[in-house]
N, C-alpha and C. Protein backbone atom coordinates (compact mmCIF):
# COMPACT_ATOMS: atom_id res chain seq x y z
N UNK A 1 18.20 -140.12 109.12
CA UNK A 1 17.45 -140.53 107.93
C UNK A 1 17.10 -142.01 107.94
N UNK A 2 17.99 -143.04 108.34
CA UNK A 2 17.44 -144.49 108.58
C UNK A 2 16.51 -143.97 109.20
N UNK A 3 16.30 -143.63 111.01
CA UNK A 3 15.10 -143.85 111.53
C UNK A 3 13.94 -143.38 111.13
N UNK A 4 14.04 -142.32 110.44
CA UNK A 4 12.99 -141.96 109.48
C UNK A 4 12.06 -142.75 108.39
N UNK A 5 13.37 -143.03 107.88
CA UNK A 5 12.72 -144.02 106.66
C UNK A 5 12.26 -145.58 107.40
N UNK A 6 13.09 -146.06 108.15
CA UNK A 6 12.62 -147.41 108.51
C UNK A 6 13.30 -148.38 107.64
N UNK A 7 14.49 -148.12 107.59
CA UNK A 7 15.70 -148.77 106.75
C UNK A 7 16.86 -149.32 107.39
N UNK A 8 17.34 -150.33 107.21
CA UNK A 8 18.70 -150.66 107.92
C UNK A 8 19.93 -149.41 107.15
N UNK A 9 20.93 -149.47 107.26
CA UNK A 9 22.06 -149.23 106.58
C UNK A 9 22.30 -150.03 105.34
N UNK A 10 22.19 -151.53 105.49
CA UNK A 10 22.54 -152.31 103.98
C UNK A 10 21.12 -152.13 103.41
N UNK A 11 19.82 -151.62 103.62
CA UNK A 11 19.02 -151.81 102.84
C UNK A 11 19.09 -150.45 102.17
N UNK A 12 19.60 -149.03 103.01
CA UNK A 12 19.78 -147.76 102.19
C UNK A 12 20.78 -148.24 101.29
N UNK A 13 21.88 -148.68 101.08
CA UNK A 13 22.58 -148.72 99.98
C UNK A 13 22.36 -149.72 99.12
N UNK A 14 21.55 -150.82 99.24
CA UNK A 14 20.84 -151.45 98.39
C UNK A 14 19.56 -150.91 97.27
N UNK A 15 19.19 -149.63 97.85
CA UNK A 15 17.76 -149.11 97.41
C UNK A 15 18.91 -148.13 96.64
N UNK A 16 19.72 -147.33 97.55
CA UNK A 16 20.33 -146.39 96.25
C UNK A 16 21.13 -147.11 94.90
N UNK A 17 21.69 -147.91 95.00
CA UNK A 17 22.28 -148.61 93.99
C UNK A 17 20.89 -149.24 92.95
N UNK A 18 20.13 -149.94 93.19
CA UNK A 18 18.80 -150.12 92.60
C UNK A 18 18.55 -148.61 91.32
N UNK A 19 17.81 -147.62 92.47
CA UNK A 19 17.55 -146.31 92.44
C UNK A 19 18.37 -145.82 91.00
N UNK A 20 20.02 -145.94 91.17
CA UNK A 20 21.07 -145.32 90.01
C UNK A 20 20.72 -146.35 89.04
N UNK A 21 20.81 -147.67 88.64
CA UNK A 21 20.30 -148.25 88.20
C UNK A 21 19.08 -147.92 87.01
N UNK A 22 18.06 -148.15 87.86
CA UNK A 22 16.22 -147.89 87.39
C UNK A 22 16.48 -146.58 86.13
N UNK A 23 17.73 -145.26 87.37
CA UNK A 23 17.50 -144.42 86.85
C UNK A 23 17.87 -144.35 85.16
N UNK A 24 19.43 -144.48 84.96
CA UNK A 24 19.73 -144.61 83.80
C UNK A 24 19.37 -145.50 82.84
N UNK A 25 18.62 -146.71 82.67
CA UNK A 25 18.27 -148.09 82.71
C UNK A 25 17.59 -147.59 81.33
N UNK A 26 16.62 -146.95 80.97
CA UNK A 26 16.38 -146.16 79.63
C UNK A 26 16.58 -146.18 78.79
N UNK A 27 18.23 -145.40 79.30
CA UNK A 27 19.19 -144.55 77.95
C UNK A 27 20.09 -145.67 77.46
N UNK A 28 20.69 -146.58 78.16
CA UNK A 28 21.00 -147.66 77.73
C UNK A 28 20.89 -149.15 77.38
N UNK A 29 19.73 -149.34 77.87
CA UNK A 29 18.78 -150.47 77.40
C UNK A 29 19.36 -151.29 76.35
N UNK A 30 19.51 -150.24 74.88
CA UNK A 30 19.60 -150.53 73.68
C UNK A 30 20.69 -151.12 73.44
N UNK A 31 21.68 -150.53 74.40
CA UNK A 31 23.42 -151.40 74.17
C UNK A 31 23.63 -152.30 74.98
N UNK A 32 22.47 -152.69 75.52
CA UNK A 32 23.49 -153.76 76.93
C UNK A 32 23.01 -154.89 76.01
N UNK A 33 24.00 -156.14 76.29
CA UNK A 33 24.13 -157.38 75.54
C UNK A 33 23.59 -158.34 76.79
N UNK A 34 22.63 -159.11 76.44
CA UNK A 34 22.20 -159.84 77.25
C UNK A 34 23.31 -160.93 77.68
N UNK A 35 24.25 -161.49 76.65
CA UNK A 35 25.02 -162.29 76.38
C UNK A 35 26.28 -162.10 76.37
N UNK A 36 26.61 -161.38 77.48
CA UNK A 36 28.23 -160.71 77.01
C UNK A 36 29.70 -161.40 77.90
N UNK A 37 30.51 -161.29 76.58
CA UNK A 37 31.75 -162.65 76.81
C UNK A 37 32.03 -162.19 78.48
N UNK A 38 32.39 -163.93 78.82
CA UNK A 38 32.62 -163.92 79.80
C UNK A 38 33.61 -164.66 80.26
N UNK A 39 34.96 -163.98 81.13
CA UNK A 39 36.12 -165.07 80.38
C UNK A 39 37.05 -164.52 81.46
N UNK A 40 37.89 -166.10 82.31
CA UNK A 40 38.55 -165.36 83.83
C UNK A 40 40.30 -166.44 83.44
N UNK A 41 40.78 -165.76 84.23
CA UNK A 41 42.49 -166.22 84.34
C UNK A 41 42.50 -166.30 85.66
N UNK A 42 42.82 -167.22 85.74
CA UNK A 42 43.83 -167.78 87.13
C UNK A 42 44.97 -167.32 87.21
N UNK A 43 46.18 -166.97 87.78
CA UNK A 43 48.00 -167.38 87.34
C UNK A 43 48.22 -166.68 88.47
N UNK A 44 49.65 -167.89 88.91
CA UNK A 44 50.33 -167.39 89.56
C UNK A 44 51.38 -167.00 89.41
N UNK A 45 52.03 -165.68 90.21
CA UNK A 45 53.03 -164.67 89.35
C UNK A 45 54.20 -164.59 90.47
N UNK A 46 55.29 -164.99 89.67
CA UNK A 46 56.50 -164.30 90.53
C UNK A 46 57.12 -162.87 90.94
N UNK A 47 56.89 -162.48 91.52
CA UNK A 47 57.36 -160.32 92.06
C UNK A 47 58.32 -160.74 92.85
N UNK A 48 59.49 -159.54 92.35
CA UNK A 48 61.09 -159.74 92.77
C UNK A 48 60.30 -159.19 94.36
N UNK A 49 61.47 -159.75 95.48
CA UNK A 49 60.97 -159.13 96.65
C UNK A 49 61.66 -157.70 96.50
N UNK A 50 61.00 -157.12 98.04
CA UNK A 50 62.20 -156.27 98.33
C UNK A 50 63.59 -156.28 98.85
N UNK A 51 64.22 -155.61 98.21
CA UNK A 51 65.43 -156.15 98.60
C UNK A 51 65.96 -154.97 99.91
N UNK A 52 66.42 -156.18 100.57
CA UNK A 52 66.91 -155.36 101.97
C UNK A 52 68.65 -155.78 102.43
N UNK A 53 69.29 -154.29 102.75
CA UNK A 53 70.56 -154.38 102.41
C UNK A 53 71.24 -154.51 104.22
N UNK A 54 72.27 -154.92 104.25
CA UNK A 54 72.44 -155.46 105.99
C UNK A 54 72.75 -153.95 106.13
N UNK A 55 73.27 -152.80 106.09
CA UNK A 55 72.69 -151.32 106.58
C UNK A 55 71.46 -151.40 106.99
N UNK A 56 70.32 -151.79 106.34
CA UNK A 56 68.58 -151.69 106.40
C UNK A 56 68.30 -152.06 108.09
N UNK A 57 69.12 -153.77 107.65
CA UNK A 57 68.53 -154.53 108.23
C UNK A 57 69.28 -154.58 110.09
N UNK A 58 70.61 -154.20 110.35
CA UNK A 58 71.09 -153.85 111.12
C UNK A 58 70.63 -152.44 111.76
N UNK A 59 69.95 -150.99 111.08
CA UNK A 59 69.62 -150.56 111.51
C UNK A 59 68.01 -151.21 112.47
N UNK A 60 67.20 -151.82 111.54
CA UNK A 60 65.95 -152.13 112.14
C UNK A 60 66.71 -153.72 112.83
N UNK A 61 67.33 -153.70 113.52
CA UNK A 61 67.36 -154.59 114.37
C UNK A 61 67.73 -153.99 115.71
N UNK A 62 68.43 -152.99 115.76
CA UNK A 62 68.88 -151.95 117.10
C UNK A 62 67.50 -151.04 117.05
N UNK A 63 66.67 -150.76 116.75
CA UNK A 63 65.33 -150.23 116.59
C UNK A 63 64.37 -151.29 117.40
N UNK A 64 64.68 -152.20 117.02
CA UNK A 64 63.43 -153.56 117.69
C UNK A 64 64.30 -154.15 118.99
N UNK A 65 65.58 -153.98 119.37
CA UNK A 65 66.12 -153.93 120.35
C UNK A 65 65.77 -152.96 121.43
N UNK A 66 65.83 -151.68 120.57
CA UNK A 66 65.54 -150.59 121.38
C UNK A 66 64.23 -150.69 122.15
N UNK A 67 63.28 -151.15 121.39
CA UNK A 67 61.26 -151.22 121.69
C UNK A 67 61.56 -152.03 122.69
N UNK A 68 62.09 -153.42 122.31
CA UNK A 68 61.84 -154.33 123.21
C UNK A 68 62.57 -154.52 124.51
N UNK A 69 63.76 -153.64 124.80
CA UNK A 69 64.34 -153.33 126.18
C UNK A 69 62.71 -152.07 126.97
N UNK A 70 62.46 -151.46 126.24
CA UNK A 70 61.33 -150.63 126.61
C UNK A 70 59.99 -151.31 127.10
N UNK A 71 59.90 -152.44 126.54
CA UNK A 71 58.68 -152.91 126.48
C UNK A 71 59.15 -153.87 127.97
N UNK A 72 60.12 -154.19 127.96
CA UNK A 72 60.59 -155.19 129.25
C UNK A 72 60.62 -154.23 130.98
N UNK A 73 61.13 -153.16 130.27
CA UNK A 73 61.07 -151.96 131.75
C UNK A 73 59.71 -151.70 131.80
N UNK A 74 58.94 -152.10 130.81
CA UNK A 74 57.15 -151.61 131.09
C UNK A 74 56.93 -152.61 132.24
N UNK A 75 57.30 -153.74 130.97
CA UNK A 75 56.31 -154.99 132.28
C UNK A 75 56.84 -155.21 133.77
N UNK A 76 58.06 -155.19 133.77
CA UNK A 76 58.61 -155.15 135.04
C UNK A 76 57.87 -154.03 136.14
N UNK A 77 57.96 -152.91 135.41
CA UNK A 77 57.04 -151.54 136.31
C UNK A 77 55.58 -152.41 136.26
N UNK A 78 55.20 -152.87 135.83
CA UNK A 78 53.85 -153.40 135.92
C UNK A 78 53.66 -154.63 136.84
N UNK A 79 54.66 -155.39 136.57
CA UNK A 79 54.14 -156.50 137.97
C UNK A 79 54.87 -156.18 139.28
N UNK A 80 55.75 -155.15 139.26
CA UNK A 80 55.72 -154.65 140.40
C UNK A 80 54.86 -153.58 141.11
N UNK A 81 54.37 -152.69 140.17
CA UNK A 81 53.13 -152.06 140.45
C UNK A 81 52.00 -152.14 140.04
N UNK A 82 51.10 -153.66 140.17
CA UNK A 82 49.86 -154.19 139.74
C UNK A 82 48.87 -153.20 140.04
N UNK A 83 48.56 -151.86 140.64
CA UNK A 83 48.01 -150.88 140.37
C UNK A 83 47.88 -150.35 139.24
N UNK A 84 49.14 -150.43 138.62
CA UNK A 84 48.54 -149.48 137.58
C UNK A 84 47.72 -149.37 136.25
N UNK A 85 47.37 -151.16 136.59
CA UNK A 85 46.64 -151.72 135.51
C UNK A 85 44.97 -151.03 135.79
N UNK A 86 44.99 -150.60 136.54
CA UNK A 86 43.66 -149.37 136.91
C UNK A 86 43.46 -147.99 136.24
N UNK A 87 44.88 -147.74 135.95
CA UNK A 87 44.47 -146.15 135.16
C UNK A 87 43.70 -146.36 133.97
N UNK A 88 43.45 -144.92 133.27
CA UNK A 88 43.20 -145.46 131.93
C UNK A 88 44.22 -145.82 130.74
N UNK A 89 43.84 -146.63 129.82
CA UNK A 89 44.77 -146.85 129.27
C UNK A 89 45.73 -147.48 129.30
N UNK A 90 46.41 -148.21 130.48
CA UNK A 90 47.23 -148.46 131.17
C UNK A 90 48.35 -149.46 129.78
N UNK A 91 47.89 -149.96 129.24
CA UNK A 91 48.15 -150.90 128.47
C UNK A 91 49.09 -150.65 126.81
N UNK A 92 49.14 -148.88 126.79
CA UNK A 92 48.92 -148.03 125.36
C UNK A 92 50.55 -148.40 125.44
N UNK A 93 50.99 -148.38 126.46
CA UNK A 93 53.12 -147.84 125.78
C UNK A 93 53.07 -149.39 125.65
N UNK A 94 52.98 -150.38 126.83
CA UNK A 94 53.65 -151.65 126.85
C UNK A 94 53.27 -152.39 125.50
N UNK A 95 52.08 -151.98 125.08
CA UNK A 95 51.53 -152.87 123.43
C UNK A 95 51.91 -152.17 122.61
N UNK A 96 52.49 -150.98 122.36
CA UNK A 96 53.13 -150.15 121.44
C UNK A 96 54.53 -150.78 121.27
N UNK A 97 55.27 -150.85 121.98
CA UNK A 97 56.84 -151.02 121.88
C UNK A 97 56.97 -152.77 121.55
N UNK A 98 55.79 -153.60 122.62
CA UNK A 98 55.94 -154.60 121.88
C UNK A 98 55.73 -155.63 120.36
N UNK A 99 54.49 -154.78 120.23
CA UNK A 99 54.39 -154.60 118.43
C UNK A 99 55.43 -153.95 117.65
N UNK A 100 56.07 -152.86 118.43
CA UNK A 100 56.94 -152.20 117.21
C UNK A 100 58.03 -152.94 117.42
N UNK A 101 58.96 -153.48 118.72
CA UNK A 101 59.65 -154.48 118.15
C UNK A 101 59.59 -155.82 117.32
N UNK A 102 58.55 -156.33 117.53
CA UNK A 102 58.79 -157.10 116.50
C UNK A 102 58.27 -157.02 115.02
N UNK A 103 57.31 -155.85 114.67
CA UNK A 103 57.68 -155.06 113.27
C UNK A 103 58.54 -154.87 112.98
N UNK A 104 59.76 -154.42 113.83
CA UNK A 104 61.28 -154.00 113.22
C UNK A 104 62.05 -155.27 113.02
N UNK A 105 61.42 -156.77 113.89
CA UNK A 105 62.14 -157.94 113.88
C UNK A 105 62.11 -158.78 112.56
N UNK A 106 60.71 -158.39 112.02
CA UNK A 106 60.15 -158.78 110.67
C UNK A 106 60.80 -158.13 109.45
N UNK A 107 62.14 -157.80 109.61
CA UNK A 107 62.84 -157.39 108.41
C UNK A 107 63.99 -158.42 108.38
N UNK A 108 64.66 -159.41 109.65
CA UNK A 108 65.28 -160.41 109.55
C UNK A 108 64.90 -161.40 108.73
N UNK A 109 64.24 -161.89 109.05
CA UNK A 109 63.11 -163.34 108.11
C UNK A 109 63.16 -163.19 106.81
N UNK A 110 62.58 -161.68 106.42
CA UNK A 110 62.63 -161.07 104.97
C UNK A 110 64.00 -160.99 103.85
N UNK A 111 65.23 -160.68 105.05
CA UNK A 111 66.38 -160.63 104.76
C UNK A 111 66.85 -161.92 104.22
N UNK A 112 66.96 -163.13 105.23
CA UNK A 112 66.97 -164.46 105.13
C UNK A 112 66.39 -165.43 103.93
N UNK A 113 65.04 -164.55 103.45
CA UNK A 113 64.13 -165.41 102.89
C UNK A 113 65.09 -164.89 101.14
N UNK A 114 65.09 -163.67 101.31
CA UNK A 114 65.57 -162.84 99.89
C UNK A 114 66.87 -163.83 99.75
N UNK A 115 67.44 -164.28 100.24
CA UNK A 115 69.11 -165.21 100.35
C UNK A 115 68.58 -166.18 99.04
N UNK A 116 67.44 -167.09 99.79
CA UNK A 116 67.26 -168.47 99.40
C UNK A 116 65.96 -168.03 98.10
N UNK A 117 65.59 -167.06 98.00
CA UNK A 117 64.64 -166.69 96.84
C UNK A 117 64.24 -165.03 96.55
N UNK A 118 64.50 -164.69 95.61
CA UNK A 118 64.62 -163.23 95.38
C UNK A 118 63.49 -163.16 95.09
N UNK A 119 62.28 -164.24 94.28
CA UNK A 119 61.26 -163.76 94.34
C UNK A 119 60.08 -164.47 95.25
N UNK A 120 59.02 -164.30 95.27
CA UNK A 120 57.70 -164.25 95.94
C UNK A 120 56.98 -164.66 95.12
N UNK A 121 55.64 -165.50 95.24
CA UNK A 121 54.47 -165.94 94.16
C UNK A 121 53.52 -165.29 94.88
N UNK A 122 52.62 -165.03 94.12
CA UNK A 122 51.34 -164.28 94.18
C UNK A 122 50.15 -164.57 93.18
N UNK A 123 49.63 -164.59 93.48
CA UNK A 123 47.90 -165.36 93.10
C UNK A 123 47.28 -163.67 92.37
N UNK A 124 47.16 -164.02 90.93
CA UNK A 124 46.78 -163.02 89.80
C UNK A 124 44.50 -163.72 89.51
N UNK A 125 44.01 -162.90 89.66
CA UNK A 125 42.63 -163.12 89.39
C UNK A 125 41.87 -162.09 88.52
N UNK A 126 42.07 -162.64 87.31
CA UNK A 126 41.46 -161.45 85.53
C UNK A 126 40.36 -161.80 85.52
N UNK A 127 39.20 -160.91 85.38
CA UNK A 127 37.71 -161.74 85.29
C UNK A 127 37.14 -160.81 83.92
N UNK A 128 37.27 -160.68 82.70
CA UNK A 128 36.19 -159.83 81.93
C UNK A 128 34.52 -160.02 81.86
N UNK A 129 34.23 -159.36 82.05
CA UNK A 129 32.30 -159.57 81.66
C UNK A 129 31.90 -158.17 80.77
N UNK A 130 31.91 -158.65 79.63
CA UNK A 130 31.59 -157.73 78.85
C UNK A 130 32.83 -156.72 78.26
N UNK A 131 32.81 -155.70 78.51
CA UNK A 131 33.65 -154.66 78.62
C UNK A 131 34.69 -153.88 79.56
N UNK A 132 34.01 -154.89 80.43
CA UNK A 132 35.10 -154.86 81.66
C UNK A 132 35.84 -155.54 82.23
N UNK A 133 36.74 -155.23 83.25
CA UNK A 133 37.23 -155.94 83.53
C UNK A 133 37.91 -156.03 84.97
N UNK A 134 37.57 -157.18 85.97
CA UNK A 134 38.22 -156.92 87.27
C UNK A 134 39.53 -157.72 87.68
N UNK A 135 40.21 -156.92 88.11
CA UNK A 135 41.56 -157.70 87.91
C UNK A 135 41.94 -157.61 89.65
N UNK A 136 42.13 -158.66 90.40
CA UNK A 136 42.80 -158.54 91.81
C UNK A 136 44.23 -158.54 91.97
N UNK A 137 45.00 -158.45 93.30
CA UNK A 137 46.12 -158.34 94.02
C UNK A 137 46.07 -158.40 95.12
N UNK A 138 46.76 -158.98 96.26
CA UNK A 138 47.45 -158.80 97.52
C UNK A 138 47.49 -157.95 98.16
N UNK A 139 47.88 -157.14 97.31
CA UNK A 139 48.44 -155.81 98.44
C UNK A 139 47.50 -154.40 98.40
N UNK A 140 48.64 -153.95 99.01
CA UNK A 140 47.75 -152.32 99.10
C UNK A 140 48.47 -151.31 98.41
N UNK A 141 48.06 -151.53 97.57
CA UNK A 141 48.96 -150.81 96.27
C UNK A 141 48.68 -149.25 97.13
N UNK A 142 49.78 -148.45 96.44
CA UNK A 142 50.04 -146.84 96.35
C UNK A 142 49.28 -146.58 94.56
N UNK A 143 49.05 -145.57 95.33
CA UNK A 143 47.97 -145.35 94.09
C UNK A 143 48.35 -145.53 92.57
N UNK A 144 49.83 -144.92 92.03
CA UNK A 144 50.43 -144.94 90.81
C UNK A 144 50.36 -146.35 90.68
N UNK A 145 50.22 -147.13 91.16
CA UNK A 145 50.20 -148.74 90.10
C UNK A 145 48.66 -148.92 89.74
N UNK A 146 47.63 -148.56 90.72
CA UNK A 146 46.50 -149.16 90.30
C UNK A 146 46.02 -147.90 88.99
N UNK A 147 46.40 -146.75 89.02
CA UNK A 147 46.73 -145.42 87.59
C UNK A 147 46.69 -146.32 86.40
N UNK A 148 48.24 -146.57 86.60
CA UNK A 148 48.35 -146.97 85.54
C UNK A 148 48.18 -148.44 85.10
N UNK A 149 47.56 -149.57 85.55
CA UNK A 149 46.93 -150.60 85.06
C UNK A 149 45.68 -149.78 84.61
N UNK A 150 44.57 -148.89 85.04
CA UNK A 150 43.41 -148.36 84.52
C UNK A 150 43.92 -147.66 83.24
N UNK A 151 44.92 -147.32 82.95
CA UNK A 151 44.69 -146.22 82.34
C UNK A 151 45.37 -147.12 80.87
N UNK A 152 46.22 -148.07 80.87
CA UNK A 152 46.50 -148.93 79.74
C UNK A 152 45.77 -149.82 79.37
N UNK A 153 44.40 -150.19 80.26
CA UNK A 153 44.18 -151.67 79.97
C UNK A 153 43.18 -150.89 79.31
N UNK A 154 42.60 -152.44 78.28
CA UNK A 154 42.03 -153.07 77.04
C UNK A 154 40.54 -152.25 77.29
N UNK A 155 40.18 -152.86 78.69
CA UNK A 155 38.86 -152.38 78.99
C UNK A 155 38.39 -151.08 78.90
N UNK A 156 36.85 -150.89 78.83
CA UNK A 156 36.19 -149.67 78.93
C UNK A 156 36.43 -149.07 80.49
N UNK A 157 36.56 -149.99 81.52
CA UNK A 157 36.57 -149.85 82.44
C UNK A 157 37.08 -151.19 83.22
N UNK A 158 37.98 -150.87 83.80
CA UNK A 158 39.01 -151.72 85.08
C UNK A 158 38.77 -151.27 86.70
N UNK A 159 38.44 -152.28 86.79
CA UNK A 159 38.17 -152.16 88.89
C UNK A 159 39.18 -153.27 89.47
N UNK A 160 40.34 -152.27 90.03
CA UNK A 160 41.58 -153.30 90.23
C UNK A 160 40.99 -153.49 92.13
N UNK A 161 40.95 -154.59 91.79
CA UNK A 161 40.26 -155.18 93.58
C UNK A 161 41.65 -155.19 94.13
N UNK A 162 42.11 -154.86 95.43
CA UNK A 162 43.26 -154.89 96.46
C UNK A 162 43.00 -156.09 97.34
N UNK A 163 43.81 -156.03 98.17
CA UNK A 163 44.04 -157.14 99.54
C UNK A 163 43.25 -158.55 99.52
N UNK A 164 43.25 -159.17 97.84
CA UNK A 164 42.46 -160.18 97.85
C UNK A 164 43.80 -161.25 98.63
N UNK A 165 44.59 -161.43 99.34
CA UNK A 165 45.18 -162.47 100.20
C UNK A 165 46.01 -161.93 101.63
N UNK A 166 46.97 -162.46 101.35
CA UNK A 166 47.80 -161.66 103.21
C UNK A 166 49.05 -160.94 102.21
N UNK A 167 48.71 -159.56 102.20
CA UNK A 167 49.30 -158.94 101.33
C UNK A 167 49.51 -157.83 102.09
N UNK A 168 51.09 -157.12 101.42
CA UNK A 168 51.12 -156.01 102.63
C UNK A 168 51.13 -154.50 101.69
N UNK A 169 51.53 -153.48 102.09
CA UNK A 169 51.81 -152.28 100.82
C UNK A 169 52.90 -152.38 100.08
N UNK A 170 52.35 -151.77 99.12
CA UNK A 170 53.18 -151.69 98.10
C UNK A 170 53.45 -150.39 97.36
N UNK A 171 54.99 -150.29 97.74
CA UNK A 171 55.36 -148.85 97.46
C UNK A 171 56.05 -148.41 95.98
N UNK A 172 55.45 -147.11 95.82
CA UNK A 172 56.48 -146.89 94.79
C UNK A 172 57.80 -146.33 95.13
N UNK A 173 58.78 -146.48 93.78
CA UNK A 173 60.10 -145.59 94.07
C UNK A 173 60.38 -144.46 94.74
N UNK A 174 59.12 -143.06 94.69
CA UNK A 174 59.04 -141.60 95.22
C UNK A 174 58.57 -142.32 96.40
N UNK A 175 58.22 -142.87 96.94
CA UNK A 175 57.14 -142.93 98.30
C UNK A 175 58.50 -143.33 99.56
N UNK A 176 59.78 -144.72 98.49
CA UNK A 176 60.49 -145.36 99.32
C UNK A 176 61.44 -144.83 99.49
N UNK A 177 61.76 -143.11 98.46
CA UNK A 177 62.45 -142.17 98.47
C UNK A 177 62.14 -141.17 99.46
N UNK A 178 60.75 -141.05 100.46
CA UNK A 178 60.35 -139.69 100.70
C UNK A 178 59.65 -140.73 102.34
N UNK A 179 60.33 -141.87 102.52
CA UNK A 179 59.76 -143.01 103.33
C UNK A 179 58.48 -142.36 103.79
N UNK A 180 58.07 -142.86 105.30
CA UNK A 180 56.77 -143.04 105.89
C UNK A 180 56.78 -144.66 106.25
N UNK A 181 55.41 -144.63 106.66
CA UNK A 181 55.15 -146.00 107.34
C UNK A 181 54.99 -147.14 106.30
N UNK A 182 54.12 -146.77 105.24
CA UNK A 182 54.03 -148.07 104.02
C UNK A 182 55.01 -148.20 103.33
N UNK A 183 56.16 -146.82 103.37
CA UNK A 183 57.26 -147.49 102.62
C UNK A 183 58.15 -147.73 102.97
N UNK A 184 58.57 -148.72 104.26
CA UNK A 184 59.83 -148.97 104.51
C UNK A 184 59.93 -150.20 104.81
N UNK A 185 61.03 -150.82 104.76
CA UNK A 185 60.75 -152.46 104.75
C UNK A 185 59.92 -153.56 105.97
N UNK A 186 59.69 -152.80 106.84
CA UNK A 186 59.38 -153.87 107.74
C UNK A 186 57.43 -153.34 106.93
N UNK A 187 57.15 -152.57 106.22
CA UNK A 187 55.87 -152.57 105.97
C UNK A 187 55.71 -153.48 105.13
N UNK A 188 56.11 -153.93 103.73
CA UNK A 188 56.04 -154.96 102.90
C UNK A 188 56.96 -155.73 102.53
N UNK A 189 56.69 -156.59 101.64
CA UNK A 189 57.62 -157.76 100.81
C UNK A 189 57.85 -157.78 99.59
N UNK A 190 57.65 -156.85 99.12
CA UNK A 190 57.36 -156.79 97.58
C UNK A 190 57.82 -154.84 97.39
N UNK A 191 58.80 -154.33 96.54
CA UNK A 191 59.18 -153.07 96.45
C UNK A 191 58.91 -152.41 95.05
N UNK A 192 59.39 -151.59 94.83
CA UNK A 192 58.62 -150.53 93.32
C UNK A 192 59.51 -151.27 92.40
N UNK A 193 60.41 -152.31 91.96
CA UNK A 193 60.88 -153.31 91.16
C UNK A 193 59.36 -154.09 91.23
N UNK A 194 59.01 -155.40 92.24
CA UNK A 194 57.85 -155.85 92.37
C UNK A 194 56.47 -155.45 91.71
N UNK A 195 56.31 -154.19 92.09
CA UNK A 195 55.22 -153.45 91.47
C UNK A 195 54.87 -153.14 90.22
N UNK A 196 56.35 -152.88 89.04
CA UNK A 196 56.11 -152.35 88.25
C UNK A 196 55.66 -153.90 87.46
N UNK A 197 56.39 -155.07 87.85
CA UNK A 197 56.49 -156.02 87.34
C UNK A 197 54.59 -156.77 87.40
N UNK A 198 53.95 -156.50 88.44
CA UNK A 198 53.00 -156.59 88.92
C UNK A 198 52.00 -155.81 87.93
N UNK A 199 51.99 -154.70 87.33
CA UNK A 199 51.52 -153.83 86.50
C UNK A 199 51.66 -154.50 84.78
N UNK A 200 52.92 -154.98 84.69
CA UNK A 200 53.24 -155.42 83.12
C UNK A 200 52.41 -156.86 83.33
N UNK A 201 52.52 -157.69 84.21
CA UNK A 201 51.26 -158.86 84.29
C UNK A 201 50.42 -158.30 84.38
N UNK A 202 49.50 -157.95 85.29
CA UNK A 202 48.17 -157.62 85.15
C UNK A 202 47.63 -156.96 84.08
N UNK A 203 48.35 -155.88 83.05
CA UNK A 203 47.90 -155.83 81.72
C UNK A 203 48.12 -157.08 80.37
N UNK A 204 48.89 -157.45 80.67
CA UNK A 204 48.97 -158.83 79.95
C UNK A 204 48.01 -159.85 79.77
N UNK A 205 47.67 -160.07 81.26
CA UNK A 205 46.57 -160.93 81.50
C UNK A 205 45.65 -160.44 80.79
N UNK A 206 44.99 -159.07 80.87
CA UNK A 206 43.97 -158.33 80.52
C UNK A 206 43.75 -158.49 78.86
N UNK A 207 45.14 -158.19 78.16
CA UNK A 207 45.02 -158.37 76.91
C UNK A 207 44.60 -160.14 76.69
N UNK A 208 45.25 -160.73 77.07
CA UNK A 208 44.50 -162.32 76.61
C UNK A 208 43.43 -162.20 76.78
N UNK A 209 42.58 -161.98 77.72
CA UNK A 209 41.32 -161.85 77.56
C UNK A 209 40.53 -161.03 76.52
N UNK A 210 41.29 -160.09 75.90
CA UNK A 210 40.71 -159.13 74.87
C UNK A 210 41.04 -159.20 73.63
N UNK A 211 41.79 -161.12 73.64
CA UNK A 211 42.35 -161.02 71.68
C UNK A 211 40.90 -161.71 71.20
């Protein structure tokens, strides 16, 4: 359909967004406010980290031990057999084990850091225009937090923006109960304590903007 039409990709979704636009543009004419409040928050917010217990952290350290004795018998097989940098792929185990050890190493630091500060600051960004309202975060929320900021806040409509900094996931309680990859500690810094706390600010914020 681009080559057809004679369209890039950003100009088709520029013309359809237009297009939805034009279309409804009519029926609501009559309510849109040329002039409508416009009003943003800055703040920066403290979120308890996650807390990681030396069980956690002793297991993911014999885990990143484990990768990285693996990752050492790779390279060794490799500069002794400089062939095999010819197959395909050749490269898939030795960059696997060495990333995953030190993913599993990145729960020390975390451990360390929780000692000297239980919490974390994070950069909060509330913007209303009109009736709405866009509110950012860090991370990569699990879906139940960005729920329920939409579903309490002030606005007609909330568009909670994600990964506005170096932010990692953020899990809830069922997710860190039922683990996987986003919910276990070497995935984030911030746990379903963090989150909920993250949820009671970001509606807060929202209401100042709406007294």
């Amino acid at each position: 359909m681009l080559k057809l039409s004679g369209r890039t990709e950003r100009e088709e979704i520029s013309i359809r967004i237009a297009d939805g636009i034009e279309k409804i543009l009519p029926f609501i004419k009559r309510e849109i406010s040329f002039a409508p409040i416009f009003s943003y928050i800055y703040k920066k917010v403290p979120l308890s980290r996650r807390k990681i217990t030396e069980e956690e952290l002793n297991f993911y350290l014999k885990e990143a031990e484990k990768h990285y004795k693996e990752y050492e018998r790779l390279k060794k097989e490799l500069e002794e057999n400089p062939e095999k940098r010819r197959e395909k792929r050749w490269y898939v185990p030795i960059t696997y084990n060495y990333r995953r050890a030190q993913w599993f190493m990145s729960v020390k630091d975390k451990f360390e850091r929780q000692k000297i500060n239980p919490k974390i600051e994070i950069v909060l960004h509330i913007l209303r225009l009109g009736d709405i309202v866009f509110v950012t975060n860090p991370f990569e929320l699990y879906l139940d937090y960005g729920i329920q900021i939409k579903a309490r806040s002030k606005a007609i409509q909330t568009f909670v923006v994600q990964l506005t900094g170096p932010g990692t996931y953020l899990p809830t309680a069922r997710s860190v109960k039922g683990g996987g990859y986003g919910s276990v500690s070497p995935s984030n810094i911030v746990g379903p304590e963090g989150g909920r706390e993250l949820v009671e600010e970001t509606l807060k914020l929202i209401e100042e903007l709406f007294k």
